[in-house]
Protein backbone atom coordinates (compact mmCIF):
# COMPACT_ATOMS: atom_id res chain seq x y z
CA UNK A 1 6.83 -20.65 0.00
CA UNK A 2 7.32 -17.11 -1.01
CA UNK A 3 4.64 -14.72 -1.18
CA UNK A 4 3.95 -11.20 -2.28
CA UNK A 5 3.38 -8.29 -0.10
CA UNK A 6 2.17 -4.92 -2.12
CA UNK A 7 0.70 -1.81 -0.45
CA UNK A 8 -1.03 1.61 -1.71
CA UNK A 9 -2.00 0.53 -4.98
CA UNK A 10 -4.42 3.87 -4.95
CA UNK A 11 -6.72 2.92 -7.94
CA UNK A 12 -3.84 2.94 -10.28
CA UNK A 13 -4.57 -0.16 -12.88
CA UNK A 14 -1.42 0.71 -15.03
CA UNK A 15 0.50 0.20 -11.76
CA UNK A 16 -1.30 -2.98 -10.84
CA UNK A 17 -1.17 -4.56 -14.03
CA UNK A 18 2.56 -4.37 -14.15
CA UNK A 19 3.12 -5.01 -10.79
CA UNK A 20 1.38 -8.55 -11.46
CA UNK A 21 3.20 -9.54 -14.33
CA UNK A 22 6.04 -9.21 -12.27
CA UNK A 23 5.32 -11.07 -9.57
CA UNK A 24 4.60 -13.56 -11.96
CA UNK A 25 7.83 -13.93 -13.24
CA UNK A 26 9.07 -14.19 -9.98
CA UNK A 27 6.49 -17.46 -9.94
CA UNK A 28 4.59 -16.13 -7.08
CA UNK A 29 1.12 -16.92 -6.73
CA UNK A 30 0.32 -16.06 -2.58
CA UNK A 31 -0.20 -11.90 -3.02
CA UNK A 32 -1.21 -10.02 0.28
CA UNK A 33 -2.23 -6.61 0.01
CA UNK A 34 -1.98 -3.66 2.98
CA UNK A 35 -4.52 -1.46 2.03
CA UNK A 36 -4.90 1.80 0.03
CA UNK A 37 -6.47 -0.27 -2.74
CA UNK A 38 -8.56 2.98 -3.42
CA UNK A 39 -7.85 6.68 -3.56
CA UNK A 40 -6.20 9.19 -5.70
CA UNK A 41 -6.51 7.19 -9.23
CA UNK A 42 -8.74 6.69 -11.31
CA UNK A 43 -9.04 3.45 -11.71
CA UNK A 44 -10.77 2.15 -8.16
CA UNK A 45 -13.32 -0.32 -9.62
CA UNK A 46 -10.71 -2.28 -11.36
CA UNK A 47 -8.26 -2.75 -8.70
CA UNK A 48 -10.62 -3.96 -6.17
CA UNK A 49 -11.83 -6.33 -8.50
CA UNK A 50 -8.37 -7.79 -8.53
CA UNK A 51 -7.30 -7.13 -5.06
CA UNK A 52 -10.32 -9.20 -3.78
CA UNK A 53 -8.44 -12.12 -5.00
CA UNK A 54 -5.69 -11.80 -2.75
CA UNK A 55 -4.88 -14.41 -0.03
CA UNK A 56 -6.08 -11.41 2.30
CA UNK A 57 -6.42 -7.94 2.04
CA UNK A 58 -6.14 -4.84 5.10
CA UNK A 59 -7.96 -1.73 5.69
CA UNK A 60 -5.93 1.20 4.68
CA UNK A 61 -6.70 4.38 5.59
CA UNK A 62 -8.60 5.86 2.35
CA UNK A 63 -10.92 2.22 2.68
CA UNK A 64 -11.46 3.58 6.12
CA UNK A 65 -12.05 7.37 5.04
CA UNK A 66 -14.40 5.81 1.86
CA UNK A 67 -16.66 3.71 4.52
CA UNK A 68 -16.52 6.41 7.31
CA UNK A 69 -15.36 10.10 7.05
CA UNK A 70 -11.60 11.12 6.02
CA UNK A 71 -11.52 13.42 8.74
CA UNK A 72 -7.42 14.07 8.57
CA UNK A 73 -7.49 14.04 4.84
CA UNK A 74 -6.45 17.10 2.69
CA UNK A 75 -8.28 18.90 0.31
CA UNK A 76 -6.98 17.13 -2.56
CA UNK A 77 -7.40 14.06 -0.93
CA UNK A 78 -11.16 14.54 -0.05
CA UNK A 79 -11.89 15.54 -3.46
CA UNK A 80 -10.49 12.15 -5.18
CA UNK A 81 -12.67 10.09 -1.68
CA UNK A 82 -15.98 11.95 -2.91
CA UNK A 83 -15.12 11.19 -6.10
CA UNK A 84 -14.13 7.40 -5.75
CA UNK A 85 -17.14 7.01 -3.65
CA UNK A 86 -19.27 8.62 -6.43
CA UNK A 87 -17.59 5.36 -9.02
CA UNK A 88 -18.31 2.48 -6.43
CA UNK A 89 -22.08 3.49 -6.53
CA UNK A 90 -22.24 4.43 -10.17
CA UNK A 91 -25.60 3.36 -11.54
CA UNK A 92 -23.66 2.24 -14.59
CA UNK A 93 -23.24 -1.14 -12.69
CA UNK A 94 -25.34 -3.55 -11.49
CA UNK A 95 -26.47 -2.25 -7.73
CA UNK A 96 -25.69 -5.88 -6.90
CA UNK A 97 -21.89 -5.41 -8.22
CA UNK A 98 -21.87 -2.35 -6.45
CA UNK A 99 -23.01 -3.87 -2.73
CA UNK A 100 -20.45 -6.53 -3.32
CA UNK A 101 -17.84 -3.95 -3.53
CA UNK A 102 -19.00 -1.94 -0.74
CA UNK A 103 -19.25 -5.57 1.44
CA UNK A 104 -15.91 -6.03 0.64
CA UNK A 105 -13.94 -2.81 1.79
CA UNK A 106 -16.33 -3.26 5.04
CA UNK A 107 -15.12 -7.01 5.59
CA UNK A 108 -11.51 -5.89 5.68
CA UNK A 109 -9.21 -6.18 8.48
CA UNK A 110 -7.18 -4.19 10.08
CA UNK A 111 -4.94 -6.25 10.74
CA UNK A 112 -3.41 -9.66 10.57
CA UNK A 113 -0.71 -11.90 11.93
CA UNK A 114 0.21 -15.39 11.14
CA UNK A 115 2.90 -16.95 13.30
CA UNK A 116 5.35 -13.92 14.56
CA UNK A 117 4.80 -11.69 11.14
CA UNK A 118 2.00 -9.00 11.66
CA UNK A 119 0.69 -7.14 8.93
CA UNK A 120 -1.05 -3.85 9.17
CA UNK A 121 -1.35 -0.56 6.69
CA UNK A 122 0.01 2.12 8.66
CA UNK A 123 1.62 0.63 12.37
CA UNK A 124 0.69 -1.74 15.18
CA UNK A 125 -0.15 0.96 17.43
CA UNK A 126 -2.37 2.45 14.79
CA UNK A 127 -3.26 0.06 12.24
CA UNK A 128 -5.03 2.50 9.58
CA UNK A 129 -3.39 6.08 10.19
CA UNK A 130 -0.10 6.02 11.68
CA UNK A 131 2.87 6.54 9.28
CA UNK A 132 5.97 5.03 9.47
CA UNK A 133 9.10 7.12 7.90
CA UNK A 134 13.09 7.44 8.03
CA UNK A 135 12.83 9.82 10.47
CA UNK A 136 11.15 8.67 13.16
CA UNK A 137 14.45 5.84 13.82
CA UNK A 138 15.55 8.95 16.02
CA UNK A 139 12.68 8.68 17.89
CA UNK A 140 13.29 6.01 20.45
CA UNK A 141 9.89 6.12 22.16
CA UNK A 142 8.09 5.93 19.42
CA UNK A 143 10.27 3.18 18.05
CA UNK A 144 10.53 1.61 21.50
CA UNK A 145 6.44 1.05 21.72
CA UNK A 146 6.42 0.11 17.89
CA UNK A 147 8.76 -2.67 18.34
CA UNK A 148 7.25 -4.08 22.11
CA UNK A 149 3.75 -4.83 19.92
CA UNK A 150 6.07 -6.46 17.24
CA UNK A 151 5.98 -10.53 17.67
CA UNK A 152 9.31 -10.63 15.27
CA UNK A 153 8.87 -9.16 11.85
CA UNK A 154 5.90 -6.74 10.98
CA UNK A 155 5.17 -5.57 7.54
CA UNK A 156 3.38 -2.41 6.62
CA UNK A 157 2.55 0.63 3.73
CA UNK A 158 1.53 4.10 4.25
CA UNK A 159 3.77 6.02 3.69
CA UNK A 160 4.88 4.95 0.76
CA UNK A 161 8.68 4.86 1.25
CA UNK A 162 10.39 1.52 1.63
CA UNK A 163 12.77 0.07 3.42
CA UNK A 164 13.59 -1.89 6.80
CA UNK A 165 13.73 -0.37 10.54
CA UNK A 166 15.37 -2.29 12.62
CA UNK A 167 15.14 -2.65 16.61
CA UNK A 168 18.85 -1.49 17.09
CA UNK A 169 17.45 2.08 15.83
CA UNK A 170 18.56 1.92 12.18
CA UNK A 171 16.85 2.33 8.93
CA UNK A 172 17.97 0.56 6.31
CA UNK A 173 16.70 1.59 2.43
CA UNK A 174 16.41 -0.85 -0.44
CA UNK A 175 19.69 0.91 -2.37
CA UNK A 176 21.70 0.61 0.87
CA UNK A 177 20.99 -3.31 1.46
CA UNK A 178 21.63 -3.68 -2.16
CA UNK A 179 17.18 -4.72 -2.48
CA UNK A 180 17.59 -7.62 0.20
CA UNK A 181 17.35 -8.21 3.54
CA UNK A 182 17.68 -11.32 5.73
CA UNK A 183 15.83 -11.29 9.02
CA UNK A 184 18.30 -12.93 11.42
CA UNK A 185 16.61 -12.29 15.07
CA UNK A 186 15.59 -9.61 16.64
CA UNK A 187 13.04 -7.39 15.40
CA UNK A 188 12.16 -5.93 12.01
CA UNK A 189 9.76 -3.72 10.41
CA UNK A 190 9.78 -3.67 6.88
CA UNK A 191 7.95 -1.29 4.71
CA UNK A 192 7.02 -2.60 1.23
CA UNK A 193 6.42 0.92 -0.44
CA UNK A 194 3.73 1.64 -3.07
CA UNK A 195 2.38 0.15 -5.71
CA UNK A 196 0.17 3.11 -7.27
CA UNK A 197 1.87 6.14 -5.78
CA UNK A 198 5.48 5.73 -4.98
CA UNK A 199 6.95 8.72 -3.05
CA UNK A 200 10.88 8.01 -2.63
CA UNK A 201 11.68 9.83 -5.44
CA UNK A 202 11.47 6.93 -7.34
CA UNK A 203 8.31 6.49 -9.35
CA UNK A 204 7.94 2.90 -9.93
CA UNK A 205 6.11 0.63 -8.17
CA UNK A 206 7.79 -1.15 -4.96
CA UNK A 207 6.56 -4.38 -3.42
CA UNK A 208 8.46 -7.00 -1.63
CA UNK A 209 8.49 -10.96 -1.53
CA UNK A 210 8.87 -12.71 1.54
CA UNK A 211 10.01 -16.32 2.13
CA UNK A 212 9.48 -16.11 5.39
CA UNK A 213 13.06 -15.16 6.22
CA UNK A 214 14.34 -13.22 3.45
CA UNK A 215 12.57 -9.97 1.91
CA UNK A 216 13.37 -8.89 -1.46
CA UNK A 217 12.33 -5.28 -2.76
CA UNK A 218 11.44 -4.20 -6.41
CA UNK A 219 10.50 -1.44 -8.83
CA UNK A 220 8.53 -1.98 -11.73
CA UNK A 221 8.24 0.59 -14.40
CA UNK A 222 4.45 1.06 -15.40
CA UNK A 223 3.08 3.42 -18.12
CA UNK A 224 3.11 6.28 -15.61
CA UNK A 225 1.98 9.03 -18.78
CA UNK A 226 -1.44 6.64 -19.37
CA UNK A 227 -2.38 7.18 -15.56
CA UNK A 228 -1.23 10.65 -15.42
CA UNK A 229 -3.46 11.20 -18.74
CA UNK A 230 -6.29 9.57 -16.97
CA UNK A 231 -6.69 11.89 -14.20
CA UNK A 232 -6.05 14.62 -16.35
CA UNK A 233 -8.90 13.48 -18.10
CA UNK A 234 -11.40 13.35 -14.65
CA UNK A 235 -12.61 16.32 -13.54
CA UNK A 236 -13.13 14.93 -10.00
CA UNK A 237 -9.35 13.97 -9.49
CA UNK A 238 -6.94 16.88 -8.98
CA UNK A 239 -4.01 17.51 -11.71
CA UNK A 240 -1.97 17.56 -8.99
CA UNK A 241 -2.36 13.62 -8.27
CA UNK A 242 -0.95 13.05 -11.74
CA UNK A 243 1.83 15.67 -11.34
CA UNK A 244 2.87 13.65 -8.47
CA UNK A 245 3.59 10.33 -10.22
CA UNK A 246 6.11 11.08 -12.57
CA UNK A 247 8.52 12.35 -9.96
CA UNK A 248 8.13 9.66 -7.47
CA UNK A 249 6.55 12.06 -4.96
């Protein structure tokens, strides 16, 4: 059975929406989300609401920094927490639709493994904060330590830029594998990009499906202009998180 895997959909419904009519047309119906559900867009309600019907959904970091404190966040990331946490206790709601929302980002795990696939948001060694880019394939300890708490394959998000690291020390992107990749031994981690907030230059959405041997990657073209115009719109969200999308970055 194939399922879904999507990441860092970052309160961005336009994304989301589209996102799900693909996978539907890929006659999915098992979605698993990573985290990052919130933060940034402006849309945070709405994406919960769908997210919650997910096989099972992970802490991210901005569900962490939206229960807790962002303490690492930047400026312009502390200014769209204060303001999603000012829409998931908006008296315009029901206080009872409100607790449910707040019971659910504090019932999230961090993360989750089911036979030798884990899934976390950010790393096994750091489930909620540690990111995972290009890069750091030159970084044999790090990669070394990564891959020892790695039963076989390990999905994850964060940083938003897909693609497959591999326990030889290579990374592998989605254009260079031609969007596939078939787990053969060894070990594998694979990240699934973003949903909301893609930053590979690229700014559709990326997920993956998963069959439990071979991962596919896509990009799905959303009405990027009708989020942008959104946070525009919302004095509490910086311009700058809209400037972002339509560049991929």
């Amino acid at each position: 059975m194939r399922i879904a895997i999507i990441s860092d959909v970052h309160a961005n419904i336009e994304a989301m929406d589209a996102v799900l009519a693909h996978i539907a047309d890929q006659h999915v119906t098992d979605i698993v989300c990573l985290g990052d559900v919130i933060g940034y867009g402006p849309n945070p309600r709405d994406c919960i609401n769908i997210v919650a019907n997910a096989r099972f959904s992970l802490m991210g970091n901005h569900e962490e920094a939206v229960m807790f404190y962002g303490e690492d966040f930047n400026e312009k990331a502390r200014q769209a927490l204060e303001w999603t946490k000012e829409q998931l206790n908006s008296p315009e709601y029901d206080r009872s639709e409100n607790y449910e929302m707040w019971n659910f980002l504090g019932s999230l795990e961090e993360s989750h493994t089911e036979g030798d696939v884990l899934y976390v948001h950010g790393s096994p060694r750091v489930p909620t904060k540690e990111y995972m880019v290009p890069q750091d394939i030159r970084n044999r300890d790090k990669m070394t330590e990564i891959f020892s708490m790695i039963p076989s394959l390990c999905f994850v998000g964060h940083s938003h830029i897909p693609g497959v690291y591999t326990d030889n020390f290579r990374f592998l992107s989605p254009n260079r594998i031609d969007g596939k990749y078939a787990h053969q031994g060894g070990k594998a981690l694979i990240n699934v990009g973003s949903v909301g907030q893609p930053r590979d230059g690229d700014p559709r959405s990326s997920y993956v499906t998963f069959d439990g041997r071979n991962v596919v990657f896509h990009r799905v073209e959303y009405d990027v202009r009708t989020t942008m115009d959104k946070i525009y719109a919302t004095p509490g969200l910086p311009n700058y998180l809209a400037d972002r999308l339509i560049v991929g970055r």
